[in-house]
C-alpha atoms as a PDB file:
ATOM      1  CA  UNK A   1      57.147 265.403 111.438  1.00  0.00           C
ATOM      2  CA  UNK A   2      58.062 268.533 112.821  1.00  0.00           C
ATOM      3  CA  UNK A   3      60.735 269.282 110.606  1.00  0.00           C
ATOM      4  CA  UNK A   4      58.828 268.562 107.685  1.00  0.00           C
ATOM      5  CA  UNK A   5      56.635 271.577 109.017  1.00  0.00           C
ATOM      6  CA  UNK A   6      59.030 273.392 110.058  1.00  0.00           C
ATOM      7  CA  UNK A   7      60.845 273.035 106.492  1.00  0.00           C
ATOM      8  CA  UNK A   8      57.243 274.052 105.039  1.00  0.00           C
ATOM      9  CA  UNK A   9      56.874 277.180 106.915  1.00  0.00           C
ATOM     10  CA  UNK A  10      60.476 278.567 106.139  1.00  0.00           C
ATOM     11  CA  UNK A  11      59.872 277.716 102.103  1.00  0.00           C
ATOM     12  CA  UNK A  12      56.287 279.355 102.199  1.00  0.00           C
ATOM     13  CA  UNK A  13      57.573 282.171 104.087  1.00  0.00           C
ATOM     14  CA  UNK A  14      60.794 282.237 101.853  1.00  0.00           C
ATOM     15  CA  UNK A  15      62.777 282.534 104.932  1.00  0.00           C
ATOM     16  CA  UNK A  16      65.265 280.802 107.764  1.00  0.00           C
ATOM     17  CA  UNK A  17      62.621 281.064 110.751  1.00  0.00           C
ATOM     18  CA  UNK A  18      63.105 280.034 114.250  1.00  0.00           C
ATOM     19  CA  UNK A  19      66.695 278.911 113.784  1.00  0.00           C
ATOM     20  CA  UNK A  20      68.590 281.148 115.420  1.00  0.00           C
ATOM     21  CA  UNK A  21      68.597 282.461 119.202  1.00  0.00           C
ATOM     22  CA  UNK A  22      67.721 285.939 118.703  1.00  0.00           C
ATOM     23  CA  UNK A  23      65.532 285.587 115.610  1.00  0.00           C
ATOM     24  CA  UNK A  24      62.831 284.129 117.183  1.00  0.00           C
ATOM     25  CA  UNK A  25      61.090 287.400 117.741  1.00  0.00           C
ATOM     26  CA  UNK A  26      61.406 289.006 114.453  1.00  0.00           C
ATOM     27  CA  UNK A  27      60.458 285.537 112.456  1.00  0.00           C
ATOM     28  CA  UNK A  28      57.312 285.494 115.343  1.00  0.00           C
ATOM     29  CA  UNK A  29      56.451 288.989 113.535  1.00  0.00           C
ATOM     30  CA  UNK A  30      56.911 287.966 109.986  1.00  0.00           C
ATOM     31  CA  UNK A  31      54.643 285.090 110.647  1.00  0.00           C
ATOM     32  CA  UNK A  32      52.446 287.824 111.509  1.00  0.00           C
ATOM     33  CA  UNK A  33      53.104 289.736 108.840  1.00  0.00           C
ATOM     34  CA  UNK A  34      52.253 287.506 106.538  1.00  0.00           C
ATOM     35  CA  UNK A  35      48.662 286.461 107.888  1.00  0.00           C
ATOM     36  CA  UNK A  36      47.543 290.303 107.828  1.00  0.00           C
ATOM     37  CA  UNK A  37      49.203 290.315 103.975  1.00  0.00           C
ATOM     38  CA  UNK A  38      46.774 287.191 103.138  1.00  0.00           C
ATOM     39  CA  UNK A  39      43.793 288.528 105.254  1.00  0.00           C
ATOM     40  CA  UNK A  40      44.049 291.794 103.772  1.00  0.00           C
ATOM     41  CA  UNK A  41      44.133 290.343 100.308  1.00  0.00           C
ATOM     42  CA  UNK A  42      40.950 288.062 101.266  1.00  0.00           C
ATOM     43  CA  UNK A  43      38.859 292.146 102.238  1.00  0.00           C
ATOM     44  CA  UNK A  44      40.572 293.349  99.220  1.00  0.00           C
ATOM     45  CA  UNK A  45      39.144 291.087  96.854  1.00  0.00           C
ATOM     46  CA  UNK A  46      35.597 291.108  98.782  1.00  0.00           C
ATOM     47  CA  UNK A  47      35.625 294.922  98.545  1.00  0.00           C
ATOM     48  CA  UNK A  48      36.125 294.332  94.283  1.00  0.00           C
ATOM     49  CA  UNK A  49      33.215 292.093  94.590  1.00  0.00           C
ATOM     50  CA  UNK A  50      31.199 294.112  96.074  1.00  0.00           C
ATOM     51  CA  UNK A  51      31.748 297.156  94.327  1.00  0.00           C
ATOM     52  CA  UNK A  52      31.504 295.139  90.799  1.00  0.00           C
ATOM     53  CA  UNK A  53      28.145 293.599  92.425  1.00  0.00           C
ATOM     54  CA  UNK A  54      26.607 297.388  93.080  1.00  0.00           C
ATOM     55  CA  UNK A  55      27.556 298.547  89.717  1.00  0.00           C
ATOM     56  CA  UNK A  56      25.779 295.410  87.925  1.00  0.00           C
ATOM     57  CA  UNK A  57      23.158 294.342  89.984  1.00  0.00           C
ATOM     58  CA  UNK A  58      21.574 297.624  91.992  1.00  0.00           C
ATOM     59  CA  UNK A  59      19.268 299.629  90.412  1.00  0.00           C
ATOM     60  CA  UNK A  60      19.963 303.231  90.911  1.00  0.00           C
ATOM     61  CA  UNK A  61      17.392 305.283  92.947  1.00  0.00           C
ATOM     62  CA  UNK A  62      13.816 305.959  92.074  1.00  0.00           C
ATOM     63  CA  UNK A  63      11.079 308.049  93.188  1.00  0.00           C
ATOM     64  CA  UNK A  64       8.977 304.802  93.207  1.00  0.00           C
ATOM     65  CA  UNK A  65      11.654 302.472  94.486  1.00  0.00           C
ATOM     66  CA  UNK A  66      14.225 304.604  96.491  1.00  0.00           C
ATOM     67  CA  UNK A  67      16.435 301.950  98.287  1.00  0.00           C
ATOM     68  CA  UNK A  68      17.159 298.502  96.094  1.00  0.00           C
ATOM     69  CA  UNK A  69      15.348 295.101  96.502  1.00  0.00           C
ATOM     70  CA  UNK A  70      16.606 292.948  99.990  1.00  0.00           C
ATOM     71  CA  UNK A  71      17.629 290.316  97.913  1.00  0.00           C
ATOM     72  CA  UNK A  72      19.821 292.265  95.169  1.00  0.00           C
ATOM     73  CA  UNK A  73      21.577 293.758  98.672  1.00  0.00           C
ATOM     74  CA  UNK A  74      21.451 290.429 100.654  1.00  0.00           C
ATOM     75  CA  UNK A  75      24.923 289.778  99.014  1.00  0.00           C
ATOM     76  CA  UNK A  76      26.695 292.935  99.715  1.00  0.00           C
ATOM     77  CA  UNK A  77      25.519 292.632 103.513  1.00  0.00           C
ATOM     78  CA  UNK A  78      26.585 289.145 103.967  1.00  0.00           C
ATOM     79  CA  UNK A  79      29.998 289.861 102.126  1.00  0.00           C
ATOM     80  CA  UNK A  80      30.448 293.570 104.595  1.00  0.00           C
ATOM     81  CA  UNK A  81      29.884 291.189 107.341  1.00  0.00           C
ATOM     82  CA  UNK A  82      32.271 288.288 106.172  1.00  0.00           C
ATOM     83  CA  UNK A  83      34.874 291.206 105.755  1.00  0.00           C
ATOM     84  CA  UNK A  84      34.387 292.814 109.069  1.00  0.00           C
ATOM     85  CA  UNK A  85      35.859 288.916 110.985  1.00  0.00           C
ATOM     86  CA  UNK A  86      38.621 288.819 108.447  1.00  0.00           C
ATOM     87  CA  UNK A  87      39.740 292.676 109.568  1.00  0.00           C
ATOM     88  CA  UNK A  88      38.628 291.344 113.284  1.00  0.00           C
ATOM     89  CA  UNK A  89      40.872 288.576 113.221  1.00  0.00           C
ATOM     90  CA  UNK A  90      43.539 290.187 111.172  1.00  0.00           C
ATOM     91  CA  UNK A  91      43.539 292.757 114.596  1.00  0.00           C
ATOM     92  CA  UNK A  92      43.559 289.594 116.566  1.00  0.00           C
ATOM     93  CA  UNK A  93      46.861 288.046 115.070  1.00  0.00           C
ATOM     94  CA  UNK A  94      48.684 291.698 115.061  1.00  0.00           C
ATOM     95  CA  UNK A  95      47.338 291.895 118.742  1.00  0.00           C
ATOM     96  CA  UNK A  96      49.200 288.393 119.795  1.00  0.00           C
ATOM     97  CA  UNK A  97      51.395 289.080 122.414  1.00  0.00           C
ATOM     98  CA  UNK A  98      54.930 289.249 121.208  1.00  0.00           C
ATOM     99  CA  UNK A  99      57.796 286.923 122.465  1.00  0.00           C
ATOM    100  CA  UNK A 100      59.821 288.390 124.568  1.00  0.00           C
ATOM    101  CA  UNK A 101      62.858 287.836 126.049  1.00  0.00           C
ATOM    102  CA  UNK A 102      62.301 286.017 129.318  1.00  0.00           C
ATOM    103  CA  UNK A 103      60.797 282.236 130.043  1.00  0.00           C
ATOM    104  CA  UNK A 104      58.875 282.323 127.276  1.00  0.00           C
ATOM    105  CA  UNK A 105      61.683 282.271 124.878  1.00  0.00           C
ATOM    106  CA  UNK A 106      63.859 280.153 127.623  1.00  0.00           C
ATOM    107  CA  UNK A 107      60.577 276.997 127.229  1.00  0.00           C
ATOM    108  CA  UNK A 108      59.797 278.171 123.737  1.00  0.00           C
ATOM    109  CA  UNK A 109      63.656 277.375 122.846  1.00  0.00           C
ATOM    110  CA  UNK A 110      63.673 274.495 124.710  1.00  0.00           C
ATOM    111  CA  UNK A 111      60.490 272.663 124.528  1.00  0.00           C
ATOM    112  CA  UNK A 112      57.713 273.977 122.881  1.00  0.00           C
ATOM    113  CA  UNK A 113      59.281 275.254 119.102  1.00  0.00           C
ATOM    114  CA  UNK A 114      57.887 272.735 117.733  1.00  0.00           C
ATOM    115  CA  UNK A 115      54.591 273.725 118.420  1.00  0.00           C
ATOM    116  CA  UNK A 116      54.385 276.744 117.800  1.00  0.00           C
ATOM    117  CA  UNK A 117      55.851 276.165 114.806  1.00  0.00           C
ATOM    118  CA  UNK A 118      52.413 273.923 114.017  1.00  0.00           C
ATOM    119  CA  UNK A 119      50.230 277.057 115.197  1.00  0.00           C
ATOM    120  CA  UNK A 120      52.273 279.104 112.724  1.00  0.00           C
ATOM    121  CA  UNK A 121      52.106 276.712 109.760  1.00  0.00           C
ATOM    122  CA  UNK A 122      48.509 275.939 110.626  1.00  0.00           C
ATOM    123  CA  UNK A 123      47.728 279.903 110.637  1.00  0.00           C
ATOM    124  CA  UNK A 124      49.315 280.787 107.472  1.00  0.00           C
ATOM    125  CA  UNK A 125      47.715 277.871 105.657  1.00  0.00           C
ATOM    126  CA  UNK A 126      44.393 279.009 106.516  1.00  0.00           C
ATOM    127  CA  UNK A 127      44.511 282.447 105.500  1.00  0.00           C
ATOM    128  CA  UNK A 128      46.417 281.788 102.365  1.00  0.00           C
ATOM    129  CA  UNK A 129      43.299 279.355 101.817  1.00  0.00           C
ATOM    130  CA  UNK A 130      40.999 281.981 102.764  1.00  0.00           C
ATOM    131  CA  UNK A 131      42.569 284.079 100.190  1.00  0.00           C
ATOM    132  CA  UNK A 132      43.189 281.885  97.813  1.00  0.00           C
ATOM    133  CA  UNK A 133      39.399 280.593  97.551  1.00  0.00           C
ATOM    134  CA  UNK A 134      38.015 284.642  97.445  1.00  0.00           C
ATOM    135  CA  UNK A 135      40.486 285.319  94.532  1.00  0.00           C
ATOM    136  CA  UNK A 136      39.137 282.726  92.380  1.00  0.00           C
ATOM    137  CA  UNK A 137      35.434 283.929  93.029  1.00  0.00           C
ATOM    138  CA  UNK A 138      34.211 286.398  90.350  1.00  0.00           C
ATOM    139  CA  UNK A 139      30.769 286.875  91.325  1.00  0.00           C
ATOM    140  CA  UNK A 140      29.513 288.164  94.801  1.00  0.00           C
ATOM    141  CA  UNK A 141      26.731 285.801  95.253  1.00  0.00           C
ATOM    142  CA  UNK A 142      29.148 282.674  94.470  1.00  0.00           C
ATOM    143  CA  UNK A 143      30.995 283.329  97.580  1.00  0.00           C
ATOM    144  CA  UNK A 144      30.453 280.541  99.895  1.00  0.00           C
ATOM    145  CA  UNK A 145      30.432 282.747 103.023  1.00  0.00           C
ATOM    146  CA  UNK A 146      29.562 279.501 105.540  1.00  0.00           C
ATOM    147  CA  UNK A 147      32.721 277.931 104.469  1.00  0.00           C
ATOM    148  CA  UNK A 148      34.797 281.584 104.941  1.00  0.00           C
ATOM    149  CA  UNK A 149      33.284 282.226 108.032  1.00  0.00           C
ATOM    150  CA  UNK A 150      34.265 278.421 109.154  1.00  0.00           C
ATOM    151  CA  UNK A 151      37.647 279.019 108.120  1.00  0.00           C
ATOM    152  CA  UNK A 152      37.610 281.986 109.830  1.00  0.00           C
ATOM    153  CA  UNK A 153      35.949 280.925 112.861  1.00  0.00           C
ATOM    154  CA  UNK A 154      38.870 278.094 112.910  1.00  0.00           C
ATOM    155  CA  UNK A 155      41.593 280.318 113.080  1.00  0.00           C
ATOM    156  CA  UNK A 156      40.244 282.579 115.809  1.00  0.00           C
ATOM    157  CA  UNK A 157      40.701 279.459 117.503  1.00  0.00           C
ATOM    158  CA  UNK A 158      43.711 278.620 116.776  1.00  0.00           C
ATOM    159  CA  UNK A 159      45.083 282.106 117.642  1.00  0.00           C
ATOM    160  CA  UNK A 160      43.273 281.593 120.723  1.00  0.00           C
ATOM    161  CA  UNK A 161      45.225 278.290 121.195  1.00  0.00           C
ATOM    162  CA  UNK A 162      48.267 279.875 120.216  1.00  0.00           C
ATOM    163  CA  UNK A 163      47.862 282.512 123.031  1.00  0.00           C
ATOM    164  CA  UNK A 164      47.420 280.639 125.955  1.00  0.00           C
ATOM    165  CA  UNK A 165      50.239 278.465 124.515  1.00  0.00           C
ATOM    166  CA  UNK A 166      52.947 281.211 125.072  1.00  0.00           C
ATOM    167  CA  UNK A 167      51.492 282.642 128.246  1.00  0.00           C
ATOM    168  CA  UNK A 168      53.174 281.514 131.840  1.00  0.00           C
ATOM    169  CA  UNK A 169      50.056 280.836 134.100  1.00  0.00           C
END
Protein backbone atom coordinates (compact mmCIF):
# COMPACT_ATOMS: atom_id res chain seq x y z
CA UNK A 1 0.00 0.00 0.00
CA UNK A 2 2.74 2.17 0.59
CA UNK A 3 4.00 2.27 -2.73
CA UNK A 4 0.82 2.98 -4.17
CA UNK A 5 1.14 6.25 -1.96
CA UNK A 6 4.25 6.74 -2.41
CA UNK A 7 3.72 6.47 -6.38
CA UNK A 8 0.74 9.08 -5.73
CA UNK A 9 2.75 11.63 -4.04
CA UNK A 10 5.69 11.65 -6.65
CA UNK A 11 2.89 11.97 -9.72
CA UNK A 12 0.95 14.81 -7.79
CA UNK A 13 4.08 16.44 -6.96
CA UNK A 14 5.45 15.73 -10.56
CA UNK A 15 8.58 14.58 -9.02
CA UNK A 16 11.08 11.47 -7.89
CA UNK A 17 10.66 12.10 -3.96
CA UNK A 18 12.28 10.25 -1.23
CA UNK A 19 14.27 7.95 -3.49
CA UNK A 20 17.48 8.89 -3.18
CA UNK A 21 19.91 9.27 -0.02
CA UNK A 22 20.53 12.84 -0.09
CA UNK A 23 17.21 14.02 -1.53
CA UNK A 24 15.31 13.42 1.28
CA UNK A 25 15.70 16.91 2.58
CA UNK A 26 15.04 18.92 -0.42
CA UNK A 27 11.82 16.59 -1.50
CA UNK A 28 10.84 17.16 2.61
CA UNK A 29 10.84 21.01 1.43
CA UNK A 30 9.01 20.66 -1.79
CA UNK A 31 6.36 18.82 0.07
CA UNK A 32 6.32 21.94 1.88
CA UNK A 33 6.35 23.96 -0.79
CA UNK A 34 3.61 22.77 -2.22
CA UNK A 35 1.10 22.94 0.87
CA UNK A 36 1.91 26.83 1.29
CA UNK A 37 1.28 27.01 -2.85
CA UNK A 38 -2.33 25.32 -2.18
CA UNK A 39 -2.95 27.23 1.16
CA UNK A 40 -2.05 30.37 -0.33
CA UNK A 41 -4.32 29.76 -3.26
CA UNK A 42 -7.25 28.74 -0.69
CA UNK A 43 -6.56 33.01 1.12
CA UNK A 44 -6.22 34.07 -2.38
CA UNK A 45 -9.44 33.09 -3.56
CA UNK A 46 -11.17 34.07 -0.05
CA UNK A 47 -9.59 37.53 -0.38
CA UNK A 48 -11.55 37.71 -4.23
CA UNK A 49 -14.58 36.75 -2.36
CA UNK A 50 -14.49 39.03 -0.09
CA UNK A 51 -13.60 41.92 -1.96
CA UNK A 52 -16.39 40.95 -4.75
CA UNK A 53 -18.80 40.52 -1.54
CA UNK A 54 -17.98 44.38 -0.29
CA UNK A 55 -18.40 45.76 -3.67
CA UNK A 56 -21.99 44.00 -4.15
CA UNK A 57 -23.43 43.62 -0.99
CA UNK A 58 -22.21 46.76 1.46
CA UNK A 59 -23.84 49.78 1.28
CA UNK A 60 -21.49 52.65 1.23
CA UNK A 61 -21.53 55.05 4.26
CA UNK A 62 -24.36 57.23 5.40
CA UNK A 63 -24.97 59.92 7.73
CA UNK A 64 -27.97 57.82 8.96
CA UNK A 65 -26.34 54.42 8.69
CA UNK A 66 -22.49 54.92 8.96
CA UNK A 67 -21.11 51.31 9.39
CA UNK A 68 -23.15 48.39 7.25
CA UNK A 69 -25.80 45.95 8.66
CA UNK A 70 -24.09 42.80 11.01
CA UNK A 71 -25.49 40.47 8.79
CA UNK A 72 -24.32 41.96 5.24
CA UNK A 73 -20.63 41.88 7.23
CA UNK A 74 -21.22 38.53 9.07
CA UNK A 75 -19.69 36.94 5.86
CA UNK A 76 -16.62 38.95 5.42
CA UNK A 77 -15.79 38.33 9.27
CA UNK A 78 -16.29 34.69 9.19
CA UNK A 79 -14.30 34.41 5.80
CA UNK A 80 -11.13 37.05 7.54
CA UNK A 81 -11.26 34.55 10.23
CA UNK A 82 -11.30 31.27 8.06
CA UNK A 83 -8.26 32.97 6.24
CA UNK A 84 -6.30 33.91 9.26
CA UNK A 85 -5.97 29.43 10.21
CA UNK A 86 -5.17 28.81 6.60
CA UNK A 87 -2.08 31.61 6.84
CA UNK A 88 -1.69 30.06 10.62
CA UNK A 89 -1.24 26.72 9.45
CA UNK A 90 0.47 27.57 6.25
CA UNK A 91 3.27 29.16 9.08
CA UNK A 92 2.87 25.90 10.83
CA UNK A 93 3.95 23.55 7.86
CA UNK A 94 6.92 26.12 6.77
CA UNK A 95 7.79 26.05 10.60
CA UNK A 96 8.17 21.96 10.60
CA UNK A 97 11.41 21.18 11.63
CA UNK A 98 13.56 20.22 8.73
CA UNK A 99 15.32 16.76 8.34
CA UNK A 100 18.51 16.86 9.00
CA UNK A 101 21.29 14.87 8.66
CA UNK A 102 21.67 12.77 11.78
CA UNK A 103 19.23 9.80 13.31
CA UNK A 104 16.46 11.20 11.98
CA UNK A 105 17.39 10.58 8.46
CA UNK A 106 19.44 7.26 9.69
CA UNK A 107 15.39 5.77 11.20
CA UNK A 108 13.61 7.86 8.62
CA UNK A 109 15.73 5.84 5.84
CA UNK A 110 15.40 2.86 7.50
CA UNK A 111 12.10 2.48 9.09
CA UNK A 112 9.78 5.08 9.13
CA UNK A 113 9.68 6.41 5.06
CA UNK A 114 6.85 4.98 4.72
CA UNK A 115 5.13 6.99 7.02
CA UNK A 116 6.00 9.92 6.51
CA UNK A 117 5.39 9.46 3.21
CA UNK A 118 1.43 8.94 4.44
CA UNK A 119 1.73 12.35 6.51
CA UNK A 120 2.96 13.92 3.26
CA UNK A 121 0.34 12.46 0.92
CA UNK A 122 -2.29 12.97 3.58
CA UNK A 123 -1.14 16.83 3.89
CA UNK A 124 -1.10 17.68 0.34
CA UNK A 125 -4.47 16.06 -0.26
CA UNK A 126 -6.06 18.18 2.20
CA UNK A 127 -4.96 21.44 1.17
CA UNK A 128 -5.34 20.77 -2.48
CA UNK A 129 -9.03 19.90 -1.21
CA UNK A 130 -9.15 22.95 0.73
CA UNK A 131 -8.30 24.77 -2.34
CA UNK A 132 -9.96 23.06 -4.62
CA UNK A 133 -13.51 23.41 -2.79
CA UNK A 134 -12.83 27.61 -2.27
CA UNK A 135 -12.10 27.87 -6.07
CA UNK A 136 -15.30 26.52 -7.09
CA UNK A 137 -17.25 28.89 -4.61
CA UNK A 138 -18.40 32.14 -6.31
CA UNK A 139 -20.31 33.70 -3.67
CA UNK A 140 -18.99 34.61 -0.10
CA UNK A 141 -21.91 33.47 1.84
CA UNK A 142 -21.84 29.89 -0.02
CA UNK A 143 -18.64 29.11 1.62
CA UNK A 144 -19.14 26.33 3.95
CA UNK A 145 -16.66 27.66 6.54
CA UNK A 146 -17.51 24.55 9.23
CA UNK A 147 -16.34 22.15 6.70
CA UNK A 148 -12.94 24.53 5.88
CA UNK A 149 -12.29 25.04 9.28
CA UNK A 150 -12.67 21.01 9.83
CA UNK A 151 -10.36 20.46 7.14
CA UNK A 152 -8.25 22.78 8.52
CA UNK A 153 -8.49 21.83 12.00
CA UNK A 154 -7.50 18.15 10.57
CA UNK A 155 -4.39 19.06 9.20
CA UNK A 156 -3.08 21.03 12.16
CA UNK A 157 -3.28 17.70 13.45
CA UNK A 158 -1.73 15.94 11.26
CA UNK A 159 1.26 18.36 11.16
CA UNK A 160 1.17 17.95 14.74
CA UNK A 161 1.43 14.13 14.20
CA UNK A 162 3.94 14.58 11.71
CA UNK A 163 6.17 16.52 14.23
CA UNK A 164 6.44 14.39 17.00
CA UNK A 165 6.91 11.65 14.35
CA UNK A 166 10.43 12.96 13.30
CA UNK A 167 11.51 14.14 16.72
CA UNK A 168 14.04 11.72 18.90
CA UNK A 169 12.50 11.84 22.49
Amino acid sequence: MADSIADRLRSLLASDVYTERGKLRSDDLLVRERVGRALGEAAAQLRDLISGWRADRVPPSTRDQPFPPSEVMEPIRRAERLIRAIEDTSARVRGLPVLNQDKVWDRVRRTGLDELLQFDWTLVGESDALSAELAAVFVLDEVDVPSQETRIRKMRELIADRQRYIEIS
